[in-house]
Protein backbone atom coordinates (compact mmCIF):
# COMPACT_ATOMS: atom_id res chain seq x y z
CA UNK A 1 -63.36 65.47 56.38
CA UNK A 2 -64.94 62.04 54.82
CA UNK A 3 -65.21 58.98 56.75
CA UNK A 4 -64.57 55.45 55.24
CA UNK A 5 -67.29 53.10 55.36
CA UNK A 6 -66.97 49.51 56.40
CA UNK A 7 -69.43 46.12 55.61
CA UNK A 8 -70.16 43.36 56.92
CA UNK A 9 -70.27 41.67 60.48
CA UNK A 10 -67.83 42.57 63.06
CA UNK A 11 -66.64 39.63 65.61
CA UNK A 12 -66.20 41.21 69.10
CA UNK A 13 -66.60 39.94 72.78
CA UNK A 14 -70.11 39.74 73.96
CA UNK A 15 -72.41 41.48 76.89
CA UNK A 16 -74.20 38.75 78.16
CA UNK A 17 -77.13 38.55 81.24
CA UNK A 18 -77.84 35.28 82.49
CA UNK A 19 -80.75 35.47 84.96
CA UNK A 20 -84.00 33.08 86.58
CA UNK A 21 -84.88 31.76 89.97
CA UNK A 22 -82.64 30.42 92.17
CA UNK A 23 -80.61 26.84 91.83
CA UNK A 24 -81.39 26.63 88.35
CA UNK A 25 -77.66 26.47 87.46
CA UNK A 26 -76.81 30.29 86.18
CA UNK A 27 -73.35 29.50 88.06
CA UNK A 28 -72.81 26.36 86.40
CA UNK A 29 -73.63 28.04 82.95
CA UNK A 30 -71.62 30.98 83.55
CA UNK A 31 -69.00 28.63 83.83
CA UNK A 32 -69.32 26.93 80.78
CA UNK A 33 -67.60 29.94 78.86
CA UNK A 34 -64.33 30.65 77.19
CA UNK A 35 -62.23 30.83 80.06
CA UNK A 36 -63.67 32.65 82.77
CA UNK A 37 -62.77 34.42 85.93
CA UNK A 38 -65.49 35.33 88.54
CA UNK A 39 -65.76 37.99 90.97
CA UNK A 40 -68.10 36.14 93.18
CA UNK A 41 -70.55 38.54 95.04
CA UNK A 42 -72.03 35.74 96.86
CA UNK A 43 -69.91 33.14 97.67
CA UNK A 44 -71.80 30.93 94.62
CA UNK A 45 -68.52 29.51 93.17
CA UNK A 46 -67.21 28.05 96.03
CA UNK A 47 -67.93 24.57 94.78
CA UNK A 48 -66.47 24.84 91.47
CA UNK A 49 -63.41 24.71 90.13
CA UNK A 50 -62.97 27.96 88.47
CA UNK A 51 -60.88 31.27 88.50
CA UNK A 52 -61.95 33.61 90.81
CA UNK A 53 -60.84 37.12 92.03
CA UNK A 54 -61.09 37.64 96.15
CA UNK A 55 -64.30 37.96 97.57
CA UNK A 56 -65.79 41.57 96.88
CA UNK A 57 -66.62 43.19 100.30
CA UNK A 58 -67.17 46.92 98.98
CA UNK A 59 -67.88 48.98 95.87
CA UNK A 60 -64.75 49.99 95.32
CA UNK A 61 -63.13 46.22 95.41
CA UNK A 62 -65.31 44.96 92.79
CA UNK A 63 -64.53 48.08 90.32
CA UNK A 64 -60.99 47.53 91.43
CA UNK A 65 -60.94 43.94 90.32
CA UNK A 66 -62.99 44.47 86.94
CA UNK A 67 -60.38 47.53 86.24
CA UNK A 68 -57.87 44.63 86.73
CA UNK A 69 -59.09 42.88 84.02
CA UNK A 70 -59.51 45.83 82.03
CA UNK A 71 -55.52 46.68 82.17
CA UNK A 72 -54.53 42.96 82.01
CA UNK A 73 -57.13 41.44 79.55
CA UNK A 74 -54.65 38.27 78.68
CA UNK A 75 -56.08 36.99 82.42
CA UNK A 76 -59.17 35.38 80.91
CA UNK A 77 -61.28 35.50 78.19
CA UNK A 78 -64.32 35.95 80.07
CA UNK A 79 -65.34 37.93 82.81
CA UNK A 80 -67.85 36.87 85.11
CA UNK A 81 -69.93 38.97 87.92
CA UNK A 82 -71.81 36.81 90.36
CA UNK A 83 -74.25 38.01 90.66
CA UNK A 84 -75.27 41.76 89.30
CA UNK A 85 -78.39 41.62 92.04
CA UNK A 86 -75.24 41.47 94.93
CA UNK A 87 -73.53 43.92 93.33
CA UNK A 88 -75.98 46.06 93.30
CA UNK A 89 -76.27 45.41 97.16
CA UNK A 90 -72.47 46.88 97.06
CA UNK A 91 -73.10 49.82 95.48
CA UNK A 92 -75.89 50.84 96.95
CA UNK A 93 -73.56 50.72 100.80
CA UNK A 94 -71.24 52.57 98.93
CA UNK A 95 -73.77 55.43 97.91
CA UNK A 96 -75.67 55.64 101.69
CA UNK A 97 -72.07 55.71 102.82
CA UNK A 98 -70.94 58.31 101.21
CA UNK A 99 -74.34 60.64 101.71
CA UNK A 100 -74.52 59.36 105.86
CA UNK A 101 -77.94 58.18 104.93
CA UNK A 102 -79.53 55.08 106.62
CA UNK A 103 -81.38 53.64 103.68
CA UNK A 104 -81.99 54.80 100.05
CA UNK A 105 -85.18 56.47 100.57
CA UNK A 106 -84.14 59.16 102.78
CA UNK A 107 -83.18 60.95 99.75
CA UNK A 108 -86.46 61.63 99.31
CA UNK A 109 -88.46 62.02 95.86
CA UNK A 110 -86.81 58.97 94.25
CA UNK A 111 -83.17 60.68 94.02
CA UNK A 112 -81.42 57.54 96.13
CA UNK A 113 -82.26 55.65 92.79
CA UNK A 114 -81.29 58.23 90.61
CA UNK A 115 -77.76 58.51 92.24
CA UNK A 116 -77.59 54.34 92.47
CA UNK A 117 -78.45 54.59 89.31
CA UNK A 118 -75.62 56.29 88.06
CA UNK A 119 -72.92 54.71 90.25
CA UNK A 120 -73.91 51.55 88.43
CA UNK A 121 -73.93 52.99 84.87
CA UNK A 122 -69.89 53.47 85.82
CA UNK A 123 -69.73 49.93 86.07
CA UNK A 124 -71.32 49.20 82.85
CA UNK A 125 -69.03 51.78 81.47
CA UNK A 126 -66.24 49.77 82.71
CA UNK A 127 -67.10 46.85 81.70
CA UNK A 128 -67.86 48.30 78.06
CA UNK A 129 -64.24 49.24 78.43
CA UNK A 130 -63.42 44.82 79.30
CA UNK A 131 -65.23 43.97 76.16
CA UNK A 132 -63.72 46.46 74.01
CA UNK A 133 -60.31 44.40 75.14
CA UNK A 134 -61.62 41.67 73.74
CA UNK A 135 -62.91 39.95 76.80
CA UNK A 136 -67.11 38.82 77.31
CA UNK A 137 -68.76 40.25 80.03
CA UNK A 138 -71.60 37.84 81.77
CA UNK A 139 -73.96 39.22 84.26
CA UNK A 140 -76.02 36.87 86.28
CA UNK A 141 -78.66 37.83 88.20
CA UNK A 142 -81.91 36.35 90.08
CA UNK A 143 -85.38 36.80 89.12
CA UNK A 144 -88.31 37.57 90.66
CA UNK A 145 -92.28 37.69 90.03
CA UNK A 146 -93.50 41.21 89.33
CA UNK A 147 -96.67 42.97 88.86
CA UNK A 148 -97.03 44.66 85.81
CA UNK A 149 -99.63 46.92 84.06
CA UNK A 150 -99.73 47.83 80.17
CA UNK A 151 -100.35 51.22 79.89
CA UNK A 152 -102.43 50.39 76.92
CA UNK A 153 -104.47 47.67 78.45
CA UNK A 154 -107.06 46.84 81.06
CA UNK A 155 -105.81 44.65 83.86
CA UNK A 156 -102.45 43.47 84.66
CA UNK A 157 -100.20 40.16 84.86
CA UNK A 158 -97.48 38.94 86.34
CA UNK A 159 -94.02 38.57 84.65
CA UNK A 160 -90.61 37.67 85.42
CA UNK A 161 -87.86 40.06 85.92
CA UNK A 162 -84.24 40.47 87.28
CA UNK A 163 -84.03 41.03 90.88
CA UNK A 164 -82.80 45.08 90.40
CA UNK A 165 -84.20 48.37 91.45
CA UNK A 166 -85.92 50.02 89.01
CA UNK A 167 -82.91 52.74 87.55
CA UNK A 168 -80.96 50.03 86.84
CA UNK A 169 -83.11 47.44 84.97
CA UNK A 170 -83.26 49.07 82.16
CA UNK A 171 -79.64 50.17 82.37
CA UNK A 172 -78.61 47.04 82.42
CA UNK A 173 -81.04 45.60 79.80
CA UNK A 174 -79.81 48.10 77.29
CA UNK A 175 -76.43 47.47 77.49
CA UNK A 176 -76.20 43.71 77.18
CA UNK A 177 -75.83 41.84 73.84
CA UNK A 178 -77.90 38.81 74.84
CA UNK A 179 -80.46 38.25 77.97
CA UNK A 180 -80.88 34.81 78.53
CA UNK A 181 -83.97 33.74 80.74
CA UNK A 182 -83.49 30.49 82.61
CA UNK A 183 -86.68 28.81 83.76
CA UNK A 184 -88.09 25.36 84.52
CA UNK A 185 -90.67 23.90 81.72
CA UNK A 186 -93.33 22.01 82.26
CA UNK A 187 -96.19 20.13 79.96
CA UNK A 188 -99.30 19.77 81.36
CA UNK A 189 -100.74 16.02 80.60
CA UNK A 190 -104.33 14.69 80.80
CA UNK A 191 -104.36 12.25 83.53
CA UNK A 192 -107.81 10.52 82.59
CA UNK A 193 -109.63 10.32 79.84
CA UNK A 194 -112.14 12.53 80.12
CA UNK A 195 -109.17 15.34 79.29
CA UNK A 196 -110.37 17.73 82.26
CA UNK A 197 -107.77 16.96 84.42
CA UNK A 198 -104.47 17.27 83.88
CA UNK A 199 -100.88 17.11 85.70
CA UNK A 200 -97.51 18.70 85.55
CA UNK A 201 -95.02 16.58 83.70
CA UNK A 202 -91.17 17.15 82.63
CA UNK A 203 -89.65 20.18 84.62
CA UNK A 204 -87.05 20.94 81.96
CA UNK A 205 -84.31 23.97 82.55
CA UNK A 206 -84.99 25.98 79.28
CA UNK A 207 -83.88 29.30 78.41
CA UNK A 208 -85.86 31.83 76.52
CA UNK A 209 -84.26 34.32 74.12
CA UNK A 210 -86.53 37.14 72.98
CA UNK A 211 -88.86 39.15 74.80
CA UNK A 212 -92.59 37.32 75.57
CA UNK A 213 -94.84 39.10 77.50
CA UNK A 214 -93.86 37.22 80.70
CA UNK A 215 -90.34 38.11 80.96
CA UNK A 216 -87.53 39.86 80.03
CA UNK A 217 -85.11 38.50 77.11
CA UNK A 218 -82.86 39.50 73.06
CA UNK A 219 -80.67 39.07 71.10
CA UNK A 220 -78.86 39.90 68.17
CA UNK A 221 -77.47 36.49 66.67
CA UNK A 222 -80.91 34.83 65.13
CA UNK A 223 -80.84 32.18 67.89
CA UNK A 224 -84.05 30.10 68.38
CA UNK A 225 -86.73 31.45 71.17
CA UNK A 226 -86.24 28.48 73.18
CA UNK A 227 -83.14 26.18 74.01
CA UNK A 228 -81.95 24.16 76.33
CA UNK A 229 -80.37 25.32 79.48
CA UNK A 230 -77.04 23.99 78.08
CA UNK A 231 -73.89 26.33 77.13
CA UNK A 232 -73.64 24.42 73.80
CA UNK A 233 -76.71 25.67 72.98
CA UNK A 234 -74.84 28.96 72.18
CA UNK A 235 -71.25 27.51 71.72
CA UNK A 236 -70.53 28.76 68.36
CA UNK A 237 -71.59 32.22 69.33
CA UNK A 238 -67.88 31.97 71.26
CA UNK A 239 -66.13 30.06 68.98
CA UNK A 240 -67.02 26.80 70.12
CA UNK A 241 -67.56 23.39 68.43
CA UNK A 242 -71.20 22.82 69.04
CA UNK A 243 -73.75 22.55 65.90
CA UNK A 244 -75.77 25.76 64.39
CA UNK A 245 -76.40 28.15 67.43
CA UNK A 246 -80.07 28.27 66.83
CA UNK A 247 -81.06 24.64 67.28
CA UNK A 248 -84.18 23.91 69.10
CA UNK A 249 -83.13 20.61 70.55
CA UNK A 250 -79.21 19.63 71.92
CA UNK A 251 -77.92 16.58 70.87
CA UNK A 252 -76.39 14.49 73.53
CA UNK A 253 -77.08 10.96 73.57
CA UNK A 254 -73.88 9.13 73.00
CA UNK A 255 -72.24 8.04 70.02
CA UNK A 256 -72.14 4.03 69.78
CA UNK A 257 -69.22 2.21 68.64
CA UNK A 258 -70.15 0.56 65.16
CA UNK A 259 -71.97 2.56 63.03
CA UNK A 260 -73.95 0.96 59.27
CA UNK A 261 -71.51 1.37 56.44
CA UNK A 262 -74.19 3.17 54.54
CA UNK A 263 -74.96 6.15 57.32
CA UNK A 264 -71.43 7.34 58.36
CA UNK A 265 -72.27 10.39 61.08
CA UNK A 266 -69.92 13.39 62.26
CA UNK A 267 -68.54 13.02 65.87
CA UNK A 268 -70.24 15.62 67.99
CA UNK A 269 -66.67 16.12 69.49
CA UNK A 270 -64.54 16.40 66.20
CA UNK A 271 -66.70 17.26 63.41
CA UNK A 272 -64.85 14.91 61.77
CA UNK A 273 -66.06 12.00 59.98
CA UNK A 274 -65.46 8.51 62.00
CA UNK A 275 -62.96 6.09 60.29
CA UNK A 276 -64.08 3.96 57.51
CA UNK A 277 -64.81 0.43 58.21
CA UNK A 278 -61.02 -1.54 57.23
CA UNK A 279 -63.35 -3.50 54.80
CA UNK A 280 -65.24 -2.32 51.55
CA UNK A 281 -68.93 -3.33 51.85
CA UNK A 282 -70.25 -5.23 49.44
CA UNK A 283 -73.00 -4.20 46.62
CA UNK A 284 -75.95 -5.12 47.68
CA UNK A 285 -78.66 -7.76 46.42
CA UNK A 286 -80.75 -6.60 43.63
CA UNK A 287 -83.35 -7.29 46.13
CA UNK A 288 -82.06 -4.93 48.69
CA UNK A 289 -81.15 -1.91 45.89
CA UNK A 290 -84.92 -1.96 45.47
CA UNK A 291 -85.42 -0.66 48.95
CA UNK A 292 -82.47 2.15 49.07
CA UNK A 293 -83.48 5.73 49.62
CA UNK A 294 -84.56 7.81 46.37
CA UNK A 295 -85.89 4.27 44.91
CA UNK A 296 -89.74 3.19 43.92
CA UNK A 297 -89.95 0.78 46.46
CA UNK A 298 -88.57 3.14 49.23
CA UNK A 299 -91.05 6.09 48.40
CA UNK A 300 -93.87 3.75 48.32
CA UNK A 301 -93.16 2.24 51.90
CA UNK A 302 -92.83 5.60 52.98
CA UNK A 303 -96.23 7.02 51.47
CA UNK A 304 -97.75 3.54 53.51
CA UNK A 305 -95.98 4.71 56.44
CA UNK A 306 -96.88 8.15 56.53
CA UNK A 307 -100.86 6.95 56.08
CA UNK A 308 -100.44 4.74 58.81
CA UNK A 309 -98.26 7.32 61.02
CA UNK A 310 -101.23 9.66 60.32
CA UNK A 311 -104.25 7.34 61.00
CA UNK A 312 -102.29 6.98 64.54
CA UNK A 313 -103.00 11.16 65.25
CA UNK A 314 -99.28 11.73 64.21
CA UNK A 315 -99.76 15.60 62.80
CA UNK A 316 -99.29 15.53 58.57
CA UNK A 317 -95.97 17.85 58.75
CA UNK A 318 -94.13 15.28 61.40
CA UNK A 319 -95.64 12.20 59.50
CA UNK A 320 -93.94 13.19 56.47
CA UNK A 321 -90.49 14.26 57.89
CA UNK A 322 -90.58 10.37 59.56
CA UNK A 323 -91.70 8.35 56.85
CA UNK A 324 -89.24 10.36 54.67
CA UNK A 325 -86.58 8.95 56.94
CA UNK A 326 -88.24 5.78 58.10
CA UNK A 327 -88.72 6.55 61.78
CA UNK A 328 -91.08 4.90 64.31
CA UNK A 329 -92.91 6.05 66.97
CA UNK A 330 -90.94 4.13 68.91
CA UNK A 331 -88.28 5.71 67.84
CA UNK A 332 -89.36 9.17 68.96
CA UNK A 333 -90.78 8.24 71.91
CA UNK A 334 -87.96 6.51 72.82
CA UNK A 335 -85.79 9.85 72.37
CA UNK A 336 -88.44 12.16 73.99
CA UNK A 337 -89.20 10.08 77.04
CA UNK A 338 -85.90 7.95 77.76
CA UNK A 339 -82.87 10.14 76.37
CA UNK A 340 -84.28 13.46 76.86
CA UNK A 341 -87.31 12.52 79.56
CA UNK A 342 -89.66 15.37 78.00
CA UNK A 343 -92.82 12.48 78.92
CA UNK A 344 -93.18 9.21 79.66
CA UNK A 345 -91.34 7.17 76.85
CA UNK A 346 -95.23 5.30 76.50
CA UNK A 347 -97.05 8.45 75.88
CA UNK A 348 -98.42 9.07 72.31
CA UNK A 349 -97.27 11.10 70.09
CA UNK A 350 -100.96 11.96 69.59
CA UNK A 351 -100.93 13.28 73.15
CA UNK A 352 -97.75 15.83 72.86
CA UNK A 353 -98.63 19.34 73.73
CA UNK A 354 -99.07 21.30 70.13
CA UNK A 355 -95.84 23.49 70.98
CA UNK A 356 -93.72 20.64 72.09
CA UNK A 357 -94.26 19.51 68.53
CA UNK A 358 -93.99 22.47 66.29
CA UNK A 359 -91.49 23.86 67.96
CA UNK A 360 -88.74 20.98 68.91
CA UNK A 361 -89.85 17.45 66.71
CA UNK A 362 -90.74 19.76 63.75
CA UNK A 363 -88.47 22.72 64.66
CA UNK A 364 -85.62 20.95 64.92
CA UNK A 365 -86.13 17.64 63.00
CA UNK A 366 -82.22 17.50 61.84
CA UNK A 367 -81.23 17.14 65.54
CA UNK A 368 -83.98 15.25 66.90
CA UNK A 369 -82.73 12.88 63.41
CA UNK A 370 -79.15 12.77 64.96
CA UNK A 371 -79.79 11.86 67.83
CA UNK A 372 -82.40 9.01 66.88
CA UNK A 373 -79.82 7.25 64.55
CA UNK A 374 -77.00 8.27 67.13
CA UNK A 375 -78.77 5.82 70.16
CA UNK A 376 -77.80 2.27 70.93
CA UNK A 377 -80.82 0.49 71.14
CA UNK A 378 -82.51 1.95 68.30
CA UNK A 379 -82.89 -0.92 65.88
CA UNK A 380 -81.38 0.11 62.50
């Protein structure tokens, strides 16, 4: 018997984990997606206006409900549990039920786990069984600090991970698609001169998306290893309308009304392009043609600017990507501290932590470019 052999991606629903410490907005992100129903496990939705099944009181409700969307997938297009930590909580009454034991360990030699364990792995068959209808799956769950130990290594560190027993982590972390980890950033800033002291600035909800040594975290799409905590930051994994998934650095800052002649830009909403002025613009002095992009003039007041941009401890890479497009500091400052509030809108960009500017102003230099020409006050 020969099999036939297919090519080429294959678009199905995605296994997603959402997880990090608590109030950092996994509800509100879980939220964000294609049409989503919860089954709440902790009463976390009751602010929002969202689909939800009943509150889940036992085992057997919540595998009743995602069994429900299993048999009826046209009910949503994503199904939420809120969150997988709870569940667990559920299942776990279910199994000392069942046994008349009074906690897990009175199974003695680890075999409460092993029996959790499975139980659980039925409910990531299940919800294998949600996908394959062509509905997501999201998991969140809460984190917590752990201990751990390379067995290779001297010493050990600390490291996030999702608040589950130890069967089920790695359950769990197998059979998702994408692990998102949810966590606030923060910069540390000299606060004198003598650059021995320093202090926390910016607090920013990221999300990490492969595995560092400090937590838990894949995935299979290409997507940059840092993002914002934002749901368009993955949009167009789900069909959505936000730009390239793997951008370092969100664009939001709002579009202003009258845009130059010579820079239309793409509405962030539409993709489309915005209407054409109702009047044709004018060629330009001979004077002003000199100065136009691509021209002599132009590349030589970029080459001054990019000497100057360097003199002023603006790293050689960035320099040249501004001057190409004649950018101030201002201008980036103005985006990092006021629109996005990374640092104080006065701070150098001398002073920006190395990774801050590899990884976002150089990273993602096409975005950080939007959103530059896309601000009100900026003065070209």
């Amino acid at each position: 018997m020969s099999y036939p052999i297919s090519g080429g991606r294959i678009e199905t629903a995605k296994k997603v984990i959402v997880y990090g410490p608590e109030g950092i907005g996994k509800t509100t992100f879980a939220a964000r997606f294609p049409d989503p129903v919860f089954i709440d496990t902790e009463h976390s939705t009751d602010a929002y206006e969202v689909k939800r099944f009943p509150y889940p009181t036992s085992w057997a409700m919540l595998t009743g409900e995602v069994q429900q969307v299993r048999d009826d997938p046209s009910c949503c297009r994503t199904l939420v549990i809120d969150t997988a930590d709870w569940a667990e909580k559920l299942c776990t009454a279910a199994l000392l039920a069942r046994c008349k034991k009074s906690g897990i360990e009175e199974f003695g030699y680890g075999k409460g786990y092993v029996y959790l364990g499975e139980d659980f792995g039925k409910l990531l068959n299940l919800l294998e069984e949600v996908k394959a209808r062509g509905v997501n799956v999201v998991l969140t769950a809460h984190a917590k600090l752990s201990k751990f130990e390379q067995p290779d290594e001297l010493g050990s560190y600390d490291r996030w991970e999702m608040k589950l027993s130890k069967y089920i982590l790695p359950m769990v972390k197998e059979w998702a698609d994408l692990i998102l980890f949810a966590n606030y950033k923060t910069f540390a800033v000299a606060s004198d001169d003598s650059g021995k002291k320093f202090k926390a600035q910016g607090g920013k909800r990221v999300m990490y998306t492969t595995h560092h040594p400090c937590w838990d975290a894949k995935n299979r799409y290409g997507l940059a290893e840092e993002l914002p905590f934002e749901f368009e930051s993955i949009a167009a994994l789900f069909g959505g309308l936000a730009p390239a998934a793997a951008q370092a650095l969100h664009v939001s800052a709002p579009v202003p009304k009258e845009m130059p002649q010579e820079s239309p830009i793409l509405s962030a909403a539409t993709a489309d392009p915005l209407p054409a002025l109702a009047e044709k613009p004018q060629p330009a002095p001979a004077a002003a043609q000199a100065a136009l992009p691509g021209s002599p003039q132009y590349q030589e007041e970029s080459r001054i600017q990019q000497q100057k941009l360097m003199a002023n401890g603006v790293p050689e890479q960035l320099a040249q990507l501004m001057a190409a497009n004649h950018i101030t500091e201002q201008q980036v400052q103005n985006v990092v501290g006021n629109v996005r509030g990374y640092f104080p809108a006065d701070m150098p960009i001398k002073d920006y932590p190395a990774d801050f500017l590899q990884g976002v102003l150089i990273g993602a230099w096409p975005q950080v470019l939007d959103m530059i020409t896309q601000c009100d006050d900026v003065p070209f």
